[in-house]
C-alpha atoms as a PDB file:
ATOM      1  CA  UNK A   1     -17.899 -50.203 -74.154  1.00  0.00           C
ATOM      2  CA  UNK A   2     -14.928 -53.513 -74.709  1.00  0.00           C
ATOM      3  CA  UNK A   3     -13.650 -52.033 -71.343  1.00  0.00           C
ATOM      4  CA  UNK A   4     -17.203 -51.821 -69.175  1.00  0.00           C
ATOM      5  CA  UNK A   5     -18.030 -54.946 -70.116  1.00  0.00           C
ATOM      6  CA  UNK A   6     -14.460 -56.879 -69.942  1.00  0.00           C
ATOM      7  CA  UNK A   7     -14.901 -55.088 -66.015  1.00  0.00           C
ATOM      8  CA  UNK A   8     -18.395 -56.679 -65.481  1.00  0.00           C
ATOM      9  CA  UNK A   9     -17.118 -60.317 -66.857  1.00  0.00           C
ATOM     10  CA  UNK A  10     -13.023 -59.965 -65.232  1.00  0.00           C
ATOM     11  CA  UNK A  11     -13.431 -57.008 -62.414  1.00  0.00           C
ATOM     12  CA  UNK A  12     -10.270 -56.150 -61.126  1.00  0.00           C
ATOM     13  CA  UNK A  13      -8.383 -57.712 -58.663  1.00  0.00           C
ATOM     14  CA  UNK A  14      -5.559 -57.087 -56.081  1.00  0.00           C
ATOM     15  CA  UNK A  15      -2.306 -58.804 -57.527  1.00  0.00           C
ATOM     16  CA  UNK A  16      -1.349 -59.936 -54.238  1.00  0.00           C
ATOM     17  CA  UNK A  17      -3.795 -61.471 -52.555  1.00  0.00           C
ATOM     18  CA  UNK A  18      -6.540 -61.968 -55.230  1.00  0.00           C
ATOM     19  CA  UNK A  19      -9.532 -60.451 -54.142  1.00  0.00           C
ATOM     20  CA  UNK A  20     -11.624 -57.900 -55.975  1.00  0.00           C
ATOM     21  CA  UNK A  21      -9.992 -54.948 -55.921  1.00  0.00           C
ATOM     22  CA  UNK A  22     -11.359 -51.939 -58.917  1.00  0.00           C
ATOM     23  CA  UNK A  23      -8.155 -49.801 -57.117  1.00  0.00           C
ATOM     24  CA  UNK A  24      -5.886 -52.904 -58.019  1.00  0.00           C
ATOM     25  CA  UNK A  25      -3.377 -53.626 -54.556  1.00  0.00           C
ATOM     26  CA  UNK A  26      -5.639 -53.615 -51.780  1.00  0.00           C
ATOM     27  CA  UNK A  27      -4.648 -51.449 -48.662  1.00  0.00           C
ATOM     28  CA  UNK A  28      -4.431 -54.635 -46.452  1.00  0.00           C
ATOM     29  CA  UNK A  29      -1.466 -55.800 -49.102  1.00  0.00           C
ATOM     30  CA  UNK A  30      -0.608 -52.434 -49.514  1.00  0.00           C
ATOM     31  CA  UNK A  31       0.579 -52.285 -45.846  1.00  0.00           C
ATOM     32  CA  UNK A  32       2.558 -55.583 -46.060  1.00  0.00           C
ATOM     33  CA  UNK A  33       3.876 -54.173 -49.346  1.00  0.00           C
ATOM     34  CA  UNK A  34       5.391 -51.239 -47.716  1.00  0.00           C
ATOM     35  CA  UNK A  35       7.478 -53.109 -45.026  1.00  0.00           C
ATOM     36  CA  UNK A  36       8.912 -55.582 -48.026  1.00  0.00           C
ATOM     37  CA  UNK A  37      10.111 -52.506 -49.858  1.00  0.00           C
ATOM     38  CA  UNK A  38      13.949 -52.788 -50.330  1.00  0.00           C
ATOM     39  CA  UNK A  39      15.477 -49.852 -48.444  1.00  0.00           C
ATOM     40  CA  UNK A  40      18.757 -48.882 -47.280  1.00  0.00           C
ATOM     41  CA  UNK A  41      21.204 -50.090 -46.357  1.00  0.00           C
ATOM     42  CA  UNK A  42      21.724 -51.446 -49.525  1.00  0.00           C
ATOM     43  CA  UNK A  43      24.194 -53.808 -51.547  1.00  0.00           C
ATOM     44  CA  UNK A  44      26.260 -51.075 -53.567  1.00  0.00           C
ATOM     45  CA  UNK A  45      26.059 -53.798 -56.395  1.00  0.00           C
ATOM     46  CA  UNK A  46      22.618 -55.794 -56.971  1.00  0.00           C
ATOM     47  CA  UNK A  47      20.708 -54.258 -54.130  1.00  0.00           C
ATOM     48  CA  UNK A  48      19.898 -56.640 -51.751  1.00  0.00           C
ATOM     49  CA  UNK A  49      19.585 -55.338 -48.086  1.00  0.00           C
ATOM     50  CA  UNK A  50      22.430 -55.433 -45.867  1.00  0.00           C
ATOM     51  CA  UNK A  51      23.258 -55.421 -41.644  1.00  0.00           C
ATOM     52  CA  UNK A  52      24.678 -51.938 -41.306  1.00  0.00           C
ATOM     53  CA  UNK A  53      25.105 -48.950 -43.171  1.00  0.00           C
ATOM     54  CA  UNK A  54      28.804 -48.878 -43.128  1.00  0.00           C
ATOM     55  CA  UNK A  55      28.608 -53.074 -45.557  1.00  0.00           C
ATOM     56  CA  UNK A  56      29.412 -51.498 -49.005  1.00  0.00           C
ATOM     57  CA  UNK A  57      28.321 -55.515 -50.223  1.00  0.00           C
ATOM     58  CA  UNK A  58      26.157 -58.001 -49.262  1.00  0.00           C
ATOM     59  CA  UNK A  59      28.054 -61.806 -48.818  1.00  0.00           C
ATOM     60  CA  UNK A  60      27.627 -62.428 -52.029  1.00  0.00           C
ATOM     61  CA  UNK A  61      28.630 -59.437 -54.441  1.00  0.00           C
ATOM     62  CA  UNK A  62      31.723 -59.369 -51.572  1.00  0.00           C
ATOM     63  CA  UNK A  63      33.050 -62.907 -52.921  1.00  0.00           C
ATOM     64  CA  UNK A  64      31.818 -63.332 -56.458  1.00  0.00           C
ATOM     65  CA  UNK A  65      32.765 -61.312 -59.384  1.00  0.00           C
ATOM     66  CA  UNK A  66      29.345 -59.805 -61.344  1.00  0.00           C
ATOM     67  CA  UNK A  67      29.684 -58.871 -64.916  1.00  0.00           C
ATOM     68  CA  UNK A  68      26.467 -56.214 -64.557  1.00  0.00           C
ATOM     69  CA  UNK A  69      27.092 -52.719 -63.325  1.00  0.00           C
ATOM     70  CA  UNK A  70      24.415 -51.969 -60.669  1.00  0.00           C
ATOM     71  CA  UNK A  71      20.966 -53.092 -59.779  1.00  0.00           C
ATOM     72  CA  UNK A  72      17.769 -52.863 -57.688  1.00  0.00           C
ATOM     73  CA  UNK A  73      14.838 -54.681 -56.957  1.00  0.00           C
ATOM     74  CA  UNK A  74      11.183 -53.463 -55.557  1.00  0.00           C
ATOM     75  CA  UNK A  75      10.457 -56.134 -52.725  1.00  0.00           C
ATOM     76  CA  UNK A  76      11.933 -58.744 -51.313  1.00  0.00           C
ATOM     77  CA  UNK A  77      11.160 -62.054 -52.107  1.00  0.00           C
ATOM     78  CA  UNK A  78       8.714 -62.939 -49.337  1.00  0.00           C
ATOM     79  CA  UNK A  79       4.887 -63.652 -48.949  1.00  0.00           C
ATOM     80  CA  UNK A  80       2.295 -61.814 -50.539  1.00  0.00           C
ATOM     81  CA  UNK A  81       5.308 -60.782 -53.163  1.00  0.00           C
ATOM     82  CA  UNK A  82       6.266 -64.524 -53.313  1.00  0.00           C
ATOM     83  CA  UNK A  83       2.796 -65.643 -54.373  1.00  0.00           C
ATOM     84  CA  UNK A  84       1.926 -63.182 -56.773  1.00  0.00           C
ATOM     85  CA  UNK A  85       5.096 -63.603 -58.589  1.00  0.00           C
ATOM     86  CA  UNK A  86       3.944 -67.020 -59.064  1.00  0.00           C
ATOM     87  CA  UNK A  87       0.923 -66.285 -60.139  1.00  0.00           C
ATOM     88  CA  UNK A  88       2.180 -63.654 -62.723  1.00  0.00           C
ATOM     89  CA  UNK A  89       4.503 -66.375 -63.701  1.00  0.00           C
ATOM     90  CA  UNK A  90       3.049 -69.407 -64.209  1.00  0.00           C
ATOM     91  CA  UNK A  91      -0.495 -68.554 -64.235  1.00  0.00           C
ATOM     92  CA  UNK A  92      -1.653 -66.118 -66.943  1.00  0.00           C
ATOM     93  CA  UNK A  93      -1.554 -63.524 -64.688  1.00  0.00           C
ATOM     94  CA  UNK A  94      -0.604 -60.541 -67.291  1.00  0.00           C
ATOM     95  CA  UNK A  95      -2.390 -57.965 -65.966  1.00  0.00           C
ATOM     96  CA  UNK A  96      -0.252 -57.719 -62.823  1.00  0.00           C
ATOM     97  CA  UNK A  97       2.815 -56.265 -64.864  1.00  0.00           C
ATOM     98  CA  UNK A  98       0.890 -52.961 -64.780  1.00  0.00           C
ATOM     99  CA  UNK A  99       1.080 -52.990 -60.986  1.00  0.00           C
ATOM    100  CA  UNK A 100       4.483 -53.960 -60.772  1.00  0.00           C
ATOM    101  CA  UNK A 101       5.607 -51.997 -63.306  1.00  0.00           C
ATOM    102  CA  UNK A 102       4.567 -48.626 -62.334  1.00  0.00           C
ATOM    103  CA  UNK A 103       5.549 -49.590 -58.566  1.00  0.00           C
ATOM    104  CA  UNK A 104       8.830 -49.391 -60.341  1.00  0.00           C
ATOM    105  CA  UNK A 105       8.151 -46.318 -61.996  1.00  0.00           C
ATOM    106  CA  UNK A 106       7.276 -44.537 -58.284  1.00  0.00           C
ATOM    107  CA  UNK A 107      10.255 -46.300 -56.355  1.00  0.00           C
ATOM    108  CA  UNK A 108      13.044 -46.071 -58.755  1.00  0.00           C
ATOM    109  CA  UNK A 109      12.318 -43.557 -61.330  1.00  0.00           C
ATOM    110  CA  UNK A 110      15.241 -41.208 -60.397  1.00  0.00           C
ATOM    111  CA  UNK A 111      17.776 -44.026 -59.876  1.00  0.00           C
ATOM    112  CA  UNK A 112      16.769 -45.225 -63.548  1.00  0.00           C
ATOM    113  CA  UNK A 113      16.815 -41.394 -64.729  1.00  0.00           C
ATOM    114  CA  UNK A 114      20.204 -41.474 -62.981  1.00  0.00           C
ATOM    115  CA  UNK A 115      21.218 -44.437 -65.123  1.00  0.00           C
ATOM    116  CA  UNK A 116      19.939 -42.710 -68.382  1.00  0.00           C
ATOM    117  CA  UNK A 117      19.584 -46.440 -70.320  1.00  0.00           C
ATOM    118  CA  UNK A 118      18.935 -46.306 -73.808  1.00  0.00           C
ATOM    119  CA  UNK A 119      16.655 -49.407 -74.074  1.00  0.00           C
ATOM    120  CA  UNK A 120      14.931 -51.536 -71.842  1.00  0.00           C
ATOM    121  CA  UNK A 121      15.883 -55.150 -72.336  1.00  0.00           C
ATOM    122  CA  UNK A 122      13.812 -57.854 -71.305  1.00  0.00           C
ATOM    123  CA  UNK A 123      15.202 -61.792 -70.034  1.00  0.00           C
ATOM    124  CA  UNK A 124      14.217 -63.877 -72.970  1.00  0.00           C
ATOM    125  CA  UNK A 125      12.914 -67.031 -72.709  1.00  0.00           C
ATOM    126  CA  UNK A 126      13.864 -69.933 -74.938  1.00  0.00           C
ATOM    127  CA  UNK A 127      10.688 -70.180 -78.000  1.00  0.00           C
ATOM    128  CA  UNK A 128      10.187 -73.645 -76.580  1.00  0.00           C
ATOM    129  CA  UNK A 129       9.354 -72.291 -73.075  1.00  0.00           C
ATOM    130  CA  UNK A 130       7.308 -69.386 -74.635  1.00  0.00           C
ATOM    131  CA  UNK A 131       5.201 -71.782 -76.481  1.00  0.00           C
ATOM    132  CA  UNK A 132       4.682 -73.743 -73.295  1.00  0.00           C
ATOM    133  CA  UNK A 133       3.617 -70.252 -71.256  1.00  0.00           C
ATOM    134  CA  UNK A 134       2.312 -68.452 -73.956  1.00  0.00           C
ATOM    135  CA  UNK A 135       4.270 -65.234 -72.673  1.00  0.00           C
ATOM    136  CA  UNK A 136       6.947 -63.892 -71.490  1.00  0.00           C
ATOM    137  CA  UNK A 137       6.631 -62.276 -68.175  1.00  0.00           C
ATOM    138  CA  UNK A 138       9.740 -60.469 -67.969  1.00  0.00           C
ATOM    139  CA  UNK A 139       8.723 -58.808 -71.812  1.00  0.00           C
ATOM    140  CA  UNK A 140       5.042 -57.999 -70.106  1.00  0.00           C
ATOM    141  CA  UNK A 141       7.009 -56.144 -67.619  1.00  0.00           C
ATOM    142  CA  UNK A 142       9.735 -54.153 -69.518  1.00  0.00           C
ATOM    143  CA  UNK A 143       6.669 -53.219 -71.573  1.00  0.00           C
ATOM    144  CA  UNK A 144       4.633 -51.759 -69.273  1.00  0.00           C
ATOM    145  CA  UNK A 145       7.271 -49.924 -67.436  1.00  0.00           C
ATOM    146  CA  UNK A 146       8.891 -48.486 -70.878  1.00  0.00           C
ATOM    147  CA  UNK A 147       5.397 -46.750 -71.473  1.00  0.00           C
ATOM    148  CA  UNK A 148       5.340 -45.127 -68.057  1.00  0.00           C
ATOM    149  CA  UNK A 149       9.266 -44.387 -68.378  1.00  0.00           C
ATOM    150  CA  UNK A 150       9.060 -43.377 -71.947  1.00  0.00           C
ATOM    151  CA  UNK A 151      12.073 -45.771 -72.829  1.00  0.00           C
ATOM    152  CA  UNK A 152      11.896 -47.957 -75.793  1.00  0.00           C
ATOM    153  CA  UNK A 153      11.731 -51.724 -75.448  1.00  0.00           C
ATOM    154  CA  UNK A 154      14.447 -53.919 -77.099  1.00  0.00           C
ATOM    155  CA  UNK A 155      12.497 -57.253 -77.006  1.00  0.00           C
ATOM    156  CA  UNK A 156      14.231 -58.916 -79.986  1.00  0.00           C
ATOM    157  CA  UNK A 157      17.804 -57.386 -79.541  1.00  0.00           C
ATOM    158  CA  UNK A 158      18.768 -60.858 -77.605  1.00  0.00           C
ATOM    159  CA  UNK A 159      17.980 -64.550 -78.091  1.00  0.00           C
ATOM    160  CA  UNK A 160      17.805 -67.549 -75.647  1.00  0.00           C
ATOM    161  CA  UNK A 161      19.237 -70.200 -77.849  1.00  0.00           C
ATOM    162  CA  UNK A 162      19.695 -73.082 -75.600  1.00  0.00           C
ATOM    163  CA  UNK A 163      16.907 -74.915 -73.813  1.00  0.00           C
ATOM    164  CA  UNK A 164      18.201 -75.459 -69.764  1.00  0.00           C
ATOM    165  CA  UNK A 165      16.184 -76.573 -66.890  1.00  0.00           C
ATOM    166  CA  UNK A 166      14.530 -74.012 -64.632  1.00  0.00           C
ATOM    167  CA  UNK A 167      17.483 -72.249 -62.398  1.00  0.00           C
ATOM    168  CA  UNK A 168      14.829 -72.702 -59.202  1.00  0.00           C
ATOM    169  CA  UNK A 169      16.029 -76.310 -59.173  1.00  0.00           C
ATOM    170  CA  UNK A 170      20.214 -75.590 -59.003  1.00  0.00           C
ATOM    171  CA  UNK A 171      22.687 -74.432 -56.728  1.00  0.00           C
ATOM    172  CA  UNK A 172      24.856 -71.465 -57.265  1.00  0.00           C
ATOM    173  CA  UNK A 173      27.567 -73.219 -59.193  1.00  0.00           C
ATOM    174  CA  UNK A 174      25.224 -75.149 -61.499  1.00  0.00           C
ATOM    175  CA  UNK A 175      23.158 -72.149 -62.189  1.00  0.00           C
ATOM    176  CA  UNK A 176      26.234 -70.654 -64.001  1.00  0.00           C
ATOM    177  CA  UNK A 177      27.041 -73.540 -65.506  1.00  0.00           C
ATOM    178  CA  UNK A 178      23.248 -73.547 -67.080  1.00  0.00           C
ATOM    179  CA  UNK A 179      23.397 -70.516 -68.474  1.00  0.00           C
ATOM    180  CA  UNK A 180      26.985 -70.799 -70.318  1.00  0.00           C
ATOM    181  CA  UNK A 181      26.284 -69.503 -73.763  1.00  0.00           C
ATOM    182  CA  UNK A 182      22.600 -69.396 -73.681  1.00  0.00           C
ATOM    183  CA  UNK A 183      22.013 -65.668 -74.715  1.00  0.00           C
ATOM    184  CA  UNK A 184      22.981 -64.406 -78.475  1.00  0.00           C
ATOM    185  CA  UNK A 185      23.128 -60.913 -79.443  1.00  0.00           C
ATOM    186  CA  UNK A 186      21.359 -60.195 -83.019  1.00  0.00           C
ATOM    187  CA  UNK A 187      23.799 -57.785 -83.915  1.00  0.00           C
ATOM    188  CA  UNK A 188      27.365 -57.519 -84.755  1.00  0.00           C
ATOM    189  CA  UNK A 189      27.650 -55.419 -82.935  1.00  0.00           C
ATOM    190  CA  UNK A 190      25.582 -52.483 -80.726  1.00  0.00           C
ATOM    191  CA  UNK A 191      25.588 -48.466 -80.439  1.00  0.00           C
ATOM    192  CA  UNK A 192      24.093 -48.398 -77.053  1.00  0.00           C
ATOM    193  CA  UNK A 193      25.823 -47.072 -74.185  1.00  0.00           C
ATOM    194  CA  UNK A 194      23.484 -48.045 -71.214  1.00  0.00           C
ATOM    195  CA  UNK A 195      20.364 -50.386 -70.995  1.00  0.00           C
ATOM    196  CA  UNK A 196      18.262 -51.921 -68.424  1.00  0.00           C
ATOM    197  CA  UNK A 197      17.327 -55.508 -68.512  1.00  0.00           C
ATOM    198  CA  UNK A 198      14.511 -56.398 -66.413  1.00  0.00           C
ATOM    199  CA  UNK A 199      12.874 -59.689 -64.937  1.00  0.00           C
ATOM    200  CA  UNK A 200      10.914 -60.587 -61.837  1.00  0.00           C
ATOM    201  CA  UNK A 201      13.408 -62.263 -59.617  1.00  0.00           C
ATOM    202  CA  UNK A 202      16.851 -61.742 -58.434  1.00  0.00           C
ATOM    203  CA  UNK A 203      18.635 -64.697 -56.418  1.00  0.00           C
ATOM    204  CA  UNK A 204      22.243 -65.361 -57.185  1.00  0.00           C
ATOM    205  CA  UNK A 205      22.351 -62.892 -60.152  1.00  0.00           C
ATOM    206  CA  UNK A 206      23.715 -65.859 -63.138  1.00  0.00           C
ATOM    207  CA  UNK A 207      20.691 -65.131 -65.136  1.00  0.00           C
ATOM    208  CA  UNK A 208      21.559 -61.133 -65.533  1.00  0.00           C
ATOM    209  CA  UNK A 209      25.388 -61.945 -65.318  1.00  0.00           C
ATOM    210  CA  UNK A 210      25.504 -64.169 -68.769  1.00  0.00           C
ATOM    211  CA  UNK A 211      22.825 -61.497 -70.255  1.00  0.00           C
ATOM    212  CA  UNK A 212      25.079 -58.512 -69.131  1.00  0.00           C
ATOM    213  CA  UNK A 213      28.378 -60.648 -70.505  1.00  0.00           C
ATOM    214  CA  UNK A 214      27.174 -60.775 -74.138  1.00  0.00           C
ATOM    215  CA  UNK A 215      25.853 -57.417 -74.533  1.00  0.00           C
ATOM    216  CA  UNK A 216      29.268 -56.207 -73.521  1.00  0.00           C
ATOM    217  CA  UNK A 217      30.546 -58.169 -75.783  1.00  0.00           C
ATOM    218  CA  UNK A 218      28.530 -56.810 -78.390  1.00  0.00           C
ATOM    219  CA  UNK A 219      29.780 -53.037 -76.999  1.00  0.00           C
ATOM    220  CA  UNK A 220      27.120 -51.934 -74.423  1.00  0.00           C
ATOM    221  CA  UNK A 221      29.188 -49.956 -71.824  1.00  0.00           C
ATOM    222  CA  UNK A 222      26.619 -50.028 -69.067  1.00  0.00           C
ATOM    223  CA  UNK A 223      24.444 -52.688 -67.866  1.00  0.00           C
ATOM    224  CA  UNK A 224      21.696 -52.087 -64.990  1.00  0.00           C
ATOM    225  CA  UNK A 225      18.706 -54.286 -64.142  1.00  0.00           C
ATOM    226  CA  UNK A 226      15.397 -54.087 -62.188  1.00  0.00           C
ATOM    227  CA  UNK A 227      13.422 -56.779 -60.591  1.00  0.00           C
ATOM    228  CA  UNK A 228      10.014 -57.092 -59.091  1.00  0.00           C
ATOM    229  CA  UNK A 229      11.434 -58.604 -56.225  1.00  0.00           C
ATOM    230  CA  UNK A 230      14.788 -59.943 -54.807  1.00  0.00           C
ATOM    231  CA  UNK A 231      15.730 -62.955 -52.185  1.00  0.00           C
ATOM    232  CA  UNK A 232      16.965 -61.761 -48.819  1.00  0.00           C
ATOM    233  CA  UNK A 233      20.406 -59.891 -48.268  1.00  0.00           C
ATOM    234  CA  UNK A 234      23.582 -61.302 -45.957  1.00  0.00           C
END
């Protein structure tokens, strides 16, 4: 009865372009959803789309050394995806992990059976931010796709200990330089030999690189990540 009448007062909506929606995505977004999908060729590193077949590495996995293993990302970072990132973001949009997430679970769920992670770790944010948002997107999203994958989520394995400014506002160089020792692993140390960290957007890849360098610290062998959506390959 909750769920009829939480229906009648929120009905559901298409995470993309807003309108009401009971099927969530709309086929109009649907459409522009399939021609965003990140296909091959691929970046043999983070993902990103490349020219040709025959580029192992996009421009910027080919001059910069990444302390993650491999990763992927559903779309890439362009309108309607743009938007409802946003939206899921900075707006209180929740409910759109459960699109994203089991978009995920239909694109990629052989690559991540293929990766066999342990644990699904989700970007923290810093308790200051959290309190500001009131979530944590990239937690919303590890959650909802652990449920479909049937892979526990480690949401308090790692902490965000330093407060830095948004890495939307920084070049490459001074996003690295934010996140220098910003991530602390509760643990001494950690029997795990793969995991998954997941978040919404890939650019430069700083964020996952200073996650990915502490958990190896901490003994993690393997480090993979997934993200709703990715900027544009070279």
């Amino acid at each position: 009865m909750k769920i009829r009448i939480r229906k009648l007062l929120w009905p559901d909506t298409c995470p993309f372009c807003g309108k009401v929606n009971q099927k969530g995505v709309c086929l109009a977004c649907a459409e522009k959803l399939e021609g965003l999908l990140v296909r091959e060729p691929r970046c043999l590193k983070c993902g990103k789309p490349v020219r040709y077949k025959e580029q192992e590495y996009c421009y910027d996995c080919a001059h910069s050394c990444h302390d993650y293993d491999r990763g992927a990302a559903l779309w890439l970072h362009r309108e309607p995806v743009s938007t409802s990132v946003y939206r899921f973001k900075y707006h209180n949009q929740r409910f759109y992990a459960q699109a994203y997430a089991a978009q995920i679970a239909a694109q990629y769920g052989a690559l991540i059976r293929k990766w066999n992670p342990q644990v699904i770790i989700p970007v923290p944010l810093h308790k200051r931010r959290r309190r500001k948002r009131g979530y944590n997107q990239a937690e919303l999203l590890a959650e909802e796709a652990g449920r479909i994958l049937k892979i526990p989520v480690a949401k308090g394995l790692v902490e965000r200990v330093r407060y830095t400014v948004p890495q939307k506002k920084l070049d490459s160089k001074k996003r690295r330089q934010n996140l220098k020792r910003v991530f602390v692993v509760r643990a001494s140390s950690i029997r795990l030999r793969s995991v998954l960290i997941m978040d919404d957007i890939y650019t430069t890849g700083a964020t996952i690189d200073s996650l990915a360098r502490v958990l190896k610290a901490a003994g993690v062998q393997k480090v993979y990540f997934l993200t709703i959506s990715i900027g544009q390959g070279y």
